[in-house]
C-alpha atoms as a PDB file:
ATOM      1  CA  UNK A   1       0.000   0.000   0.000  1.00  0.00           C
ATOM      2  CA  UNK A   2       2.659   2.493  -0.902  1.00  0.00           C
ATOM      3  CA  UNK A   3       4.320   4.053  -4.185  1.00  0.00           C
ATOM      4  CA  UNK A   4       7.717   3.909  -4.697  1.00  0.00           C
ATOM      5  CA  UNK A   5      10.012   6.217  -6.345  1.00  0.00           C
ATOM      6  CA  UNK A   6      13.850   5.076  -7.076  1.00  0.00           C
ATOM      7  CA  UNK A   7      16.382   6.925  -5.493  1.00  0.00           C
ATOM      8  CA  UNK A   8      18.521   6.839  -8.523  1.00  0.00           C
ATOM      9  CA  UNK A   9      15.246   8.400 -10.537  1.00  0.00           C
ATOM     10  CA  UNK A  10      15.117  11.243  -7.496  1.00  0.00           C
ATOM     11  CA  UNK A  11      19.120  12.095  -7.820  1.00  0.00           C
ATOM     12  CA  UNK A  12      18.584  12.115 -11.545  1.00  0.00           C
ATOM     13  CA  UNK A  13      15.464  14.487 -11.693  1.00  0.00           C
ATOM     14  CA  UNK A  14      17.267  16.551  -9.004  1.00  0.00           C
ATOM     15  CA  UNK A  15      20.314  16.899 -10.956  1.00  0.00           C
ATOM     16  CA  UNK A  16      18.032  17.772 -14.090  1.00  0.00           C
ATOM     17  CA  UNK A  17      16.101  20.419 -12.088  1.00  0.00           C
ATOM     18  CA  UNK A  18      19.675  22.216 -10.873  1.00  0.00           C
ATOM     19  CA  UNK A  19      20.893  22.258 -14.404  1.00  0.00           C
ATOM     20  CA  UNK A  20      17.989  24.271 -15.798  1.00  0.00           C
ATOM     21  CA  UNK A  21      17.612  25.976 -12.425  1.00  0.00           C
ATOM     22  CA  UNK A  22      20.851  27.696 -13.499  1.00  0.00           C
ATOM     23  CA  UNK A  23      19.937  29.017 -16.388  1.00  0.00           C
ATOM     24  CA  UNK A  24      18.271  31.907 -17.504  1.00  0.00           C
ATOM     25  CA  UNK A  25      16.708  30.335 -20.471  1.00  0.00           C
ATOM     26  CA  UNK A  26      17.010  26.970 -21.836  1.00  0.00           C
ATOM     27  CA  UNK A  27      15.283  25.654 -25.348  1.00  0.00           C
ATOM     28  CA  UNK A  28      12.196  23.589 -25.436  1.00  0.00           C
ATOM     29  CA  UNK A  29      13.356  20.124 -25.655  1.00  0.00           C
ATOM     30  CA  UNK A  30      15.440  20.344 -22.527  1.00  0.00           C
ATOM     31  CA  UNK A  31      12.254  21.901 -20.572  1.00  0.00           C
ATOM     32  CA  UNK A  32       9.773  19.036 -22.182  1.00  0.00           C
ATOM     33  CA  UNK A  33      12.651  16.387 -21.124  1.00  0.00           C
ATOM     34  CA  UNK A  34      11.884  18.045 -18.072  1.00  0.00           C
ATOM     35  CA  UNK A  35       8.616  17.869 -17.813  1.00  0.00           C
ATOM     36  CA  UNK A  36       8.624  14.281 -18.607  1.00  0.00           C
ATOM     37  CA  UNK A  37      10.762  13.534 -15.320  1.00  0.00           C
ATOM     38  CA  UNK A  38       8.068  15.761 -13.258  1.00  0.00           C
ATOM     39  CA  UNK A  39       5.109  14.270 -14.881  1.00  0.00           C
ATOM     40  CA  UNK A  40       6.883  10.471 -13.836  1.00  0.00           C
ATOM     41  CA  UNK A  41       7.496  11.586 -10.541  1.00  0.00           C
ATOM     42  CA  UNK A  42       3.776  13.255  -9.957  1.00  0.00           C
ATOM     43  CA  UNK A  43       2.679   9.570 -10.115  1.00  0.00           C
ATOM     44  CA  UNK A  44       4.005   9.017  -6.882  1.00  0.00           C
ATOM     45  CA  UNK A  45       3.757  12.896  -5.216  1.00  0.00           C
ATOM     46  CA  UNK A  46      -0.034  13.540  -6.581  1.00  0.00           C
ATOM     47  CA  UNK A  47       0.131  17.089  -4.901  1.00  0.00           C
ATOM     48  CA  UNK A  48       3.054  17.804  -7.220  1.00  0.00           C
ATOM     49  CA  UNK A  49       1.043  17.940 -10.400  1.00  0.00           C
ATOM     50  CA  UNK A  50      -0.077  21.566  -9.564  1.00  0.00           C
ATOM     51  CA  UNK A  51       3.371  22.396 -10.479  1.00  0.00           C
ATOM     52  CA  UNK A  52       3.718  21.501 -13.810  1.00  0.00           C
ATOM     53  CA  UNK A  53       1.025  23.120 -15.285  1.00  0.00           C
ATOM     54  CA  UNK A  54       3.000  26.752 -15.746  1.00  0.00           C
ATOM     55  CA  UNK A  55       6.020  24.547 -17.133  1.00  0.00           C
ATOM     56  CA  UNK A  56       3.702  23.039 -20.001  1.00  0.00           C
ATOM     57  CA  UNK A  57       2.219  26.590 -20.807  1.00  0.00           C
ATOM     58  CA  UNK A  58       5.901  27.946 -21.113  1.00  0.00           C
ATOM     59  CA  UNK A  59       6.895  25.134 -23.423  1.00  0.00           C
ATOM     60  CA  UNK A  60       3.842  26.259 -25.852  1.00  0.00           C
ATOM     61  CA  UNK A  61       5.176  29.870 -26.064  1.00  0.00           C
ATOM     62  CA  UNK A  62       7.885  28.377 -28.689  1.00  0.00           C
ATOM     63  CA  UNK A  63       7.206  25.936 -32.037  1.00  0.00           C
ATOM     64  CA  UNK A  64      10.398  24.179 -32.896  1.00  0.00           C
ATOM     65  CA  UNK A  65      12.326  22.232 -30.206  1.00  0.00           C
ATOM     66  CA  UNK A  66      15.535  24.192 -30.586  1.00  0.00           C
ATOM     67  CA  UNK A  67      13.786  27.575 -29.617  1.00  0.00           C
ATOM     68  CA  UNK A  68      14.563  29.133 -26.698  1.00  0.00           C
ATOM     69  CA  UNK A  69      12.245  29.937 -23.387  1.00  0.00           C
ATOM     70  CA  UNK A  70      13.027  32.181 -20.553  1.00  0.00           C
ATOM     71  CA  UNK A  71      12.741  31.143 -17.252  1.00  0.00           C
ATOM     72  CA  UNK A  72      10.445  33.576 -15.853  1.00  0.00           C
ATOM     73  CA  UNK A  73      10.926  34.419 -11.649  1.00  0.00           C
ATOM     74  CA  UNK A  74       7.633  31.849 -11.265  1.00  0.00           C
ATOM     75  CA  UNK A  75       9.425  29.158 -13.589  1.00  0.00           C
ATOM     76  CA  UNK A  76      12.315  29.044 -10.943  1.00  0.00           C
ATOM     77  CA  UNK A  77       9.974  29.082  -8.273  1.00  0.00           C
ATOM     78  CA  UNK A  78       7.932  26.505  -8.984  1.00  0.00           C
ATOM     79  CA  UNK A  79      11.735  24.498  -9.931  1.00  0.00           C
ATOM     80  CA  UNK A  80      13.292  25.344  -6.858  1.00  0.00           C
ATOM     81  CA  UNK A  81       9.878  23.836  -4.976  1.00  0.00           C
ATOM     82  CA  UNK A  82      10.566  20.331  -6.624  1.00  0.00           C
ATOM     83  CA  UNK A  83      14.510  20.794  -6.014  1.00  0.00           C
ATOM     84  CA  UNK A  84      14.012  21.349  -2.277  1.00  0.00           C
ATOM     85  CA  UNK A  85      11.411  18.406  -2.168  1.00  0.00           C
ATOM     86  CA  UNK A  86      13.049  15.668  -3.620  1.00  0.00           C
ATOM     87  CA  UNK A  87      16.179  16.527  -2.178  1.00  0.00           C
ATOM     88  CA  UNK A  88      14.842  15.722   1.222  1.00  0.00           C
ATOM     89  CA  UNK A  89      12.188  12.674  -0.011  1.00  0.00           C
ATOM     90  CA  UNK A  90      12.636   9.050   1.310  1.00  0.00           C
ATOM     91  CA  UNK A  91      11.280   7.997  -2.376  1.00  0.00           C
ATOM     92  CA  UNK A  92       8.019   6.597  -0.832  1.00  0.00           C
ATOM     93  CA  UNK A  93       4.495   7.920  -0.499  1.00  0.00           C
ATOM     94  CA  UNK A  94       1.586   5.885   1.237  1.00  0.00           C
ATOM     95  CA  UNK A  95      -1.214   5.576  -0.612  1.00  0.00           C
ATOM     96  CA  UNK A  96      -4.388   7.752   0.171  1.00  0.00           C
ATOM     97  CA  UNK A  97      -7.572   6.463   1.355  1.00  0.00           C
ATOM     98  CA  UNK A  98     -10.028   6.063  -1.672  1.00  0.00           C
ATOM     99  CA  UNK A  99     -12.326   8.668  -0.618  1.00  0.00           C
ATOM    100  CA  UNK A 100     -12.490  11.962   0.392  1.00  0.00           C
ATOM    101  CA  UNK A 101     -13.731  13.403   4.188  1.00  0.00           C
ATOM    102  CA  UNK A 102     -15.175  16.568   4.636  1.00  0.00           C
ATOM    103  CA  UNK A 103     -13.634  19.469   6.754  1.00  0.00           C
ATOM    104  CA  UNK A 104     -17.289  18.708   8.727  1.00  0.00           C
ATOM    105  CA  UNK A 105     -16.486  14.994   9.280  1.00  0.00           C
ATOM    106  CA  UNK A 106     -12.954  15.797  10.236  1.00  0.00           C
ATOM    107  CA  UNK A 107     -14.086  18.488  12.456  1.00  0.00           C
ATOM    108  CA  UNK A 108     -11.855  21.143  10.505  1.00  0.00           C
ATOM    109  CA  UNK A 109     -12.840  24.581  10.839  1.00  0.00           C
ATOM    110  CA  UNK A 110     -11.352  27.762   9.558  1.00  0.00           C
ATOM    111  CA  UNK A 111     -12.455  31.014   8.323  1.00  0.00           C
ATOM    112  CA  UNK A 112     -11.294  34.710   8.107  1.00  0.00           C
ATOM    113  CA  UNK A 113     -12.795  38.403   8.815  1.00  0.00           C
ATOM    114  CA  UNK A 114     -11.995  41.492   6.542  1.00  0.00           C
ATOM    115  CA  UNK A 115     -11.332  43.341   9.036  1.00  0.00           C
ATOM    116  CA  UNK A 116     -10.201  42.050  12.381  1.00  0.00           C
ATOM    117  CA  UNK A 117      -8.188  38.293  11.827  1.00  0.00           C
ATOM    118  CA  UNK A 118      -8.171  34.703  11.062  1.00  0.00           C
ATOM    119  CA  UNK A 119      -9.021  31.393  13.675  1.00  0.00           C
ATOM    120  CA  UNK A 120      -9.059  27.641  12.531  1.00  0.00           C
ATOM    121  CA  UNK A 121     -10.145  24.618  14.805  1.00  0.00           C
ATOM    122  CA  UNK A 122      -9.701  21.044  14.760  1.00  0.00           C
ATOM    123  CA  UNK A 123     -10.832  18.393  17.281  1.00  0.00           C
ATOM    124  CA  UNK A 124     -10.632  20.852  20.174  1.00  0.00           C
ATOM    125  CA  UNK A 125      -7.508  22.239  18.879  1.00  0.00           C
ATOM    126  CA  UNK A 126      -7.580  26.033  17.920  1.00  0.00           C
ATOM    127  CA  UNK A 127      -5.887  28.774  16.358  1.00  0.00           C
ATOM    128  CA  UNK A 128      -7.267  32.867  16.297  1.00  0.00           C
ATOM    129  CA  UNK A 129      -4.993  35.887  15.469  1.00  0.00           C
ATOM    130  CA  UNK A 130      -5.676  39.815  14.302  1.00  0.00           C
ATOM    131  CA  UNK A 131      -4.039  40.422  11.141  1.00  0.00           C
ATOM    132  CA  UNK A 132      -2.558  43.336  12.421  1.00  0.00           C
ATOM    133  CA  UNK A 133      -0.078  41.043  13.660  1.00  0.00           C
ATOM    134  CA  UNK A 134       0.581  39.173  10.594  1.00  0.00           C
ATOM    135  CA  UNK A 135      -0.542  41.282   7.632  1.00  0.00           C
ATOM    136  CA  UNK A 136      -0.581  44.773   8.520  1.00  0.00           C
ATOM    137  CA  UNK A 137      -3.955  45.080   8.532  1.00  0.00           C
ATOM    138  CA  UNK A 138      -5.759  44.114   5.423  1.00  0.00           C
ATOM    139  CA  UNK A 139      -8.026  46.590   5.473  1.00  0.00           C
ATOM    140  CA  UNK A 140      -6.009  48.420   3.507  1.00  0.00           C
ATOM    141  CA  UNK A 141      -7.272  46.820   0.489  1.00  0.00           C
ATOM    142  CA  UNK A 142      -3.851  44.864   0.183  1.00  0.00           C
ATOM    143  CA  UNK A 143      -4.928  41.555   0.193  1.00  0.00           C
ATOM    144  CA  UNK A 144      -7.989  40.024  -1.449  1.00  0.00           C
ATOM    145  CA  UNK A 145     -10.653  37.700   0.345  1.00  0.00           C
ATOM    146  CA  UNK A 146      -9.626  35.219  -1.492  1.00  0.00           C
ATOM    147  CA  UNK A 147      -6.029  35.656  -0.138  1.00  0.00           C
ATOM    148  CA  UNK A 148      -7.076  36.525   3.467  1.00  0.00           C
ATOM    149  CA  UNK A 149      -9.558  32.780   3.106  1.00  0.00           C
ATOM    150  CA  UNK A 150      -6.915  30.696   1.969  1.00  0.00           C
ATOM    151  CA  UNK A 151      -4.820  32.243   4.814  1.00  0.00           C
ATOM    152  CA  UNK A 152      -6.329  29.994   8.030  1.00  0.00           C
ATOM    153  CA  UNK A 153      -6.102  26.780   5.559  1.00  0.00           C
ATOM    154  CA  UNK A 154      -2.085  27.049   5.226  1.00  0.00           C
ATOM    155  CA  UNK A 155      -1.766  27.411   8.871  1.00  0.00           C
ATOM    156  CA  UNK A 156      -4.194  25.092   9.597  1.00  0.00           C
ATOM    157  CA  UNK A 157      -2.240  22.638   7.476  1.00  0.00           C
ATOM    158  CA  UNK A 158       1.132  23.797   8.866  1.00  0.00           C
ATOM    159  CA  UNK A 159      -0.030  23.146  12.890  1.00  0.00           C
ATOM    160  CA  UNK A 160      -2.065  19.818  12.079  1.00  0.00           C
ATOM    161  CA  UNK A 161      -0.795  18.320   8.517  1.00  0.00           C
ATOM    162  CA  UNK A 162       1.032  15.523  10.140  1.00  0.00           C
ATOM    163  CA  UNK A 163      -2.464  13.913  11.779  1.00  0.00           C
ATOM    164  CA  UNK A 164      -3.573  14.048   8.029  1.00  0.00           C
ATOM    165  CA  UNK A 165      -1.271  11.153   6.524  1.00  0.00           C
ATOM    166  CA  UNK A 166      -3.100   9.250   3.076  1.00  0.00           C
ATOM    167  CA  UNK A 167      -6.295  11.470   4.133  1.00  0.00           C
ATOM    168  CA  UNK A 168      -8.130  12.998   0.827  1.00  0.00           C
ATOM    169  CA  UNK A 169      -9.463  16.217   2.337  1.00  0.00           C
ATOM    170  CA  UNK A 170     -12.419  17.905   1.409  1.00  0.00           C
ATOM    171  CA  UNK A 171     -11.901  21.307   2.687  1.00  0.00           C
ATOM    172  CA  UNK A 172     -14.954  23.658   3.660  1.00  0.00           C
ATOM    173  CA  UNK A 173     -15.134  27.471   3.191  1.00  0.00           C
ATOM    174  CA  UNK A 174     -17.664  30.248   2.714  1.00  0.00           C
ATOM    175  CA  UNK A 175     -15.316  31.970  -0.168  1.00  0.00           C
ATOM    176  CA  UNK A 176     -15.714  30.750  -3.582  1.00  0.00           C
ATOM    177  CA  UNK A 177     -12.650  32.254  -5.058  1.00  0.00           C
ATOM    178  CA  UNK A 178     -10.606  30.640  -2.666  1.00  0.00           C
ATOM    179  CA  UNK A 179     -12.317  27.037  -3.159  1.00  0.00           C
ATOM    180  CA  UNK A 180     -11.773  27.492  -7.217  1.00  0.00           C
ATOM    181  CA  UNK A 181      -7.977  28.635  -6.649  1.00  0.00           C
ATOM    182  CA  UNK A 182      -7.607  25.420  -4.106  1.00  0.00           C
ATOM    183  CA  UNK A 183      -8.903  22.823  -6.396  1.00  0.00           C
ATOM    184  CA  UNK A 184      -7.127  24.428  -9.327  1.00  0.00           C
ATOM    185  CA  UNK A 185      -4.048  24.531  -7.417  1.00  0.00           C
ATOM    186  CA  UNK A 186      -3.215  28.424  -9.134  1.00  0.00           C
ATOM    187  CA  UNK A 187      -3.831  31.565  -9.226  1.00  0.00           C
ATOM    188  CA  UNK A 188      -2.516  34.321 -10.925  1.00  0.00           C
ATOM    189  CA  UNK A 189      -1.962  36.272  -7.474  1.00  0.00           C
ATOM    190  CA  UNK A 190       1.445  35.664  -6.796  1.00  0.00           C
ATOM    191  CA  UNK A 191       0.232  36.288  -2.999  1.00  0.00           C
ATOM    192  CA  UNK A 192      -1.843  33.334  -2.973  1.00  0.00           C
ATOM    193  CA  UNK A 193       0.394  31.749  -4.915  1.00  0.00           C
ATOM    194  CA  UNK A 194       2.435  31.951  -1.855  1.00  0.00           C
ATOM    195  CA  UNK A 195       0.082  30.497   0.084  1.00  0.00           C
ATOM    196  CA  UNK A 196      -0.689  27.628  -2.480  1.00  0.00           C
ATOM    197  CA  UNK A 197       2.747  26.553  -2.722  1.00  0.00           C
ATOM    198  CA  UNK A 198       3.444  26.263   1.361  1.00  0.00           C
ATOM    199  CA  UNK A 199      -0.585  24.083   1.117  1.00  0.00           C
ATOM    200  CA  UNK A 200       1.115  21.538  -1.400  1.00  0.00           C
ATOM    201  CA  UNK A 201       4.265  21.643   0.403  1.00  0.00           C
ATOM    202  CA  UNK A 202       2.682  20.351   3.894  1.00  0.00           C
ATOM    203  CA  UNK A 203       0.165  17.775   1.529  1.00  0.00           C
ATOM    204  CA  UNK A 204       3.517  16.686  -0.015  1.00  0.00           C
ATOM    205  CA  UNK A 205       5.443  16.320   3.471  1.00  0.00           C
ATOM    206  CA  UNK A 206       2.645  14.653   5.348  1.00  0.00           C
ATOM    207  CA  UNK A 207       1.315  12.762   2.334  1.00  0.00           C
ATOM    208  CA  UNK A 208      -2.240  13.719   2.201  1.00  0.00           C
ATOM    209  CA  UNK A 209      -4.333  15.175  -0.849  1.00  0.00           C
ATOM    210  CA  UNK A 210      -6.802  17.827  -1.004  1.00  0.00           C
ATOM    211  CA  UNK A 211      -9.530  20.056  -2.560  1.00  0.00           C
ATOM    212  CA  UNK A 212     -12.057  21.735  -1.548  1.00  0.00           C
ATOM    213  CA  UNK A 213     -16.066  22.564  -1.303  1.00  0.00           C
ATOM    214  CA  UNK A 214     -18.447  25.789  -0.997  1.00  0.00           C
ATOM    215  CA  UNK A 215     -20.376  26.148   2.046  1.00  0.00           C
ATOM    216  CA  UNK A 216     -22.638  28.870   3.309  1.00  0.00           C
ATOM    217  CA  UNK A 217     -21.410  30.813   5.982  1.00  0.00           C
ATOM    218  CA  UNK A 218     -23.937  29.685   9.027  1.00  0.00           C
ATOM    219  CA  UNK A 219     -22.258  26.145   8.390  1.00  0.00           C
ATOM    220  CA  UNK A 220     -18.972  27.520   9.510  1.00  0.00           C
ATOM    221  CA  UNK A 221     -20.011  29.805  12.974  1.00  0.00           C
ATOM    222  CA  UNK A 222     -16.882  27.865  14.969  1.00  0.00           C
ATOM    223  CA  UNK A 223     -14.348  29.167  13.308  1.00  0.00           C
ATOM    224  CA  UNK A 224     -16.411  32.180  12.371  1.00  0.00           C
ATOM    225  CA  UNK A 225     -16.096  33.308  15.835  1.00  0.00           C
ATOM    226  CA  UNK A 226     -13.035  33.012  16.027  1.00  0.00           C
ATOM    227  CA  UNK A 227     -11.914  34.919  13.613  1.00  0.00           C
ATOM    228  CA  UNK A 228     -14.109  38.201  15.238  1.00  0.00           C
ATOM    229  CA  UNK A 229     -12.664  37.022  18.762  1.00  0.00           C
ATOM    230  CA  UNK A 230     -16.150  35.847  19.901  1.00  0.00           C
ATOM    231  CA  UNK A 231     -14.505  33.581  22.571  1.00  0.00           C
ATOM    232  CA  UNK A 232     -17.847  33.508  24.433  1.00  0.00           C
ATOM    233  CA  UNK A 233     -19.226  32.394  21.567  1.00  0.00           C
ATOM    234  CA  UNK A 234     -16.784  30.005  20.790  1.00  0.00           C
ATOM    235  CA  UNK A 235     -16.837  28.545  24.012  1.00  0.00           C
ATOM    236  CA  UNK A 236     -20.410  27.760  23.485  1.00  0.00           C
ATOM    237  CA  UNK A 237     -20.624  26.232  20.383  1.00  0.00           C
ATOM    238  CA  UNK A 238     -17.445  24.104  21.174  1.00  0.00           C
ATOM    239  CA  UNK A 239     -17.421  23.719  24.806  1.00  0.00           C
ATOM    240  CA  UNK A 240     -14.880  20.928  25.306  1.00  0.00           C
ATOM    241  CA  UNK A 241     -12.162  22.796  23.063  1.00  0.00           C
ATOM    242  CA  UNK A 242      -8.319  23.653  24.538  1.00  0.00           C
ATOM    243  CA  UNK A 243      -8.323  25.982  27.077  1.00  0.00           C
ATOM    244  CA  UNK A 244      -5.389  27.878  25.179  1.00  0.00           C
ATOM    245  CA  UNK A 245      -4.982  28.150  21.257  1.00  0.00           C
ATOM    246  CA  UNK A 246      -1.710  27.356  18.927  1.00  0.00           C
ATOM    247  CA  UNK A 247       0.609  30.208  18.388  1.00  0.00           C
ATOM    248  CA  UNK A 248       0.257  31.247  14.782  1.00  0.00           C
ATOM    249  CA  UNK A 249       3.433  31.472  12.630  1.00  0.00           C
ATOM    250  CA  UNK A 250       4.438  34.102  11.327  1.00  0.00           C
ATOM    251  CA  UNK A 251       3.948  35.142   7.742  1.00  0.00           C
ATOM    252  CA  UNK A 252       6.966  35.114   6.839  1.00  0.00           C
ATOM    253  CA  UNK A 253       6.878  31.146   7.913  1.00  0.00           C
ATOM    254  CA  UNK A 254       3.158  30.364   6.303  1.00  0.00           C
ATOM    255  CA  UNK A 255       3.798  32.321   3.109  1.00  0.00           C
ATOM    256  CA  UNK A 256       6.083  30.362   0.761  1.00  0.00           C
ATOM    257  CA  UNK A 257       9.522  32.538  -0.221  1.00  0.00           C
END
């Protein structure tokens, strides 16, 4: 009940990945050679797939095989990701169960205000912070919902990811734009791009898969009130939860650089 990936298949995509990491631009047969090693090795790491859709669209920018692309600043990104995986991979994944569980089932909660910060709960663990101490204050327009939704998921998955081994997660939230970005796995937002990249990360380090579901905002109230610092609220609609929450990283630490 486990894939497999050679070690002398992970030293040999690694060493592929650091010669075109090098580069500035490199023609298109070397990047679909490439792309062939990623594609093998997203067999075994399913979360990896989300980063090799931006290599195939580069390859399409050019006809001929001996053209030349240029490794844009999200190219390298998305290279150095799979570099600083692999490089630290045993070469096995478990496999995941065969279906997916809800955030509801898995009693997963998370959720974000506009205005005043972010709170995520799971199985009587919990998590609330302002964003004044993490974003400098979003009100400012800086940051899209979207963004600021997708926000409570990463840490979420940072704090807990390791109870989630060969789970298929379903994950719940009130913001549509955020659940088309997660089961996309991209966004043009480099921001949340950020955010998507340190998600796959922890689903490629604790080996669990994920997407995600709309729900309307009543369904969510746990987390809701934690996010507007409703403790008394909170404490009422999940009255055997920790007495004290999870410190929240930082954003430098939940925000992939």
């Amino acid at each position: 009940m486990e894939a497999r990936l050679p070690t002398n298949k992970v030293e040999r995509i690694c060493e592929f990945i650091s010669k075109i990491y090098r580069k500035r631009k490199c023609t298109k047969r070397e990047l679909l050679q490439l792309l062939g090693h990623l594609n093998f090795a997203s067999r075994v790491i399913l979360p990896g797939r989300t980063f090799v859709s931006y290599l195939i669209n580069l390859s399409c920018t050019v006809n001929d095989l001996h053209h030349y692309v240029h490794l844009t600043k999200e190219c390298r990104t998305d290279l150095y990701f799979w570099l600083r995986f692999l490089s630290n991979w045993n070469g096995v994944n478990m496999f995941y169960n065969k279906d997916y569980i809800s955030s509801f089932d898995m009693e997963l909660f998370t959720d974000a205000s506009s205005t005043k910060g972010f709170g995520g709960y799971h199985k009587g663990e919990w998590f609330s912070s302002s964003w004044s101490g993490n974003l400098e204050l979003p009100d400012e327009k800086k940051y899209s919902m979207a963004f600021l939704e997708l926000y409570p998921i990463v840490v979420a998955a940072i704090l807990w990811g390791s109870k989630w081994s060969k789970k298929r997660i379903l994950f719940w939230c009130d913001n549509e734009a955020t659940v088309a970005i997660v089961k996309k796995g991209r966004s043009k937002c480099l921001q949340i791009m950020s955010l998507m990249r340190q998600l796959t990360w922890c689903a490629c380090k604790y080996n669990f898969h994920f997407s995600a579901k709309h729900v309307p905002g009543y369904e969510n109230e746990i987390s809701d009130a934690l996010s507007r610092f409703q403790m008394d609220r909170f404490r009422r609609l999940a009255p055997n939860a920790a007495l004290h929450p999870h410190q929240c990283q930082s954003s430098s630490e939940v925000m992939w650089s």
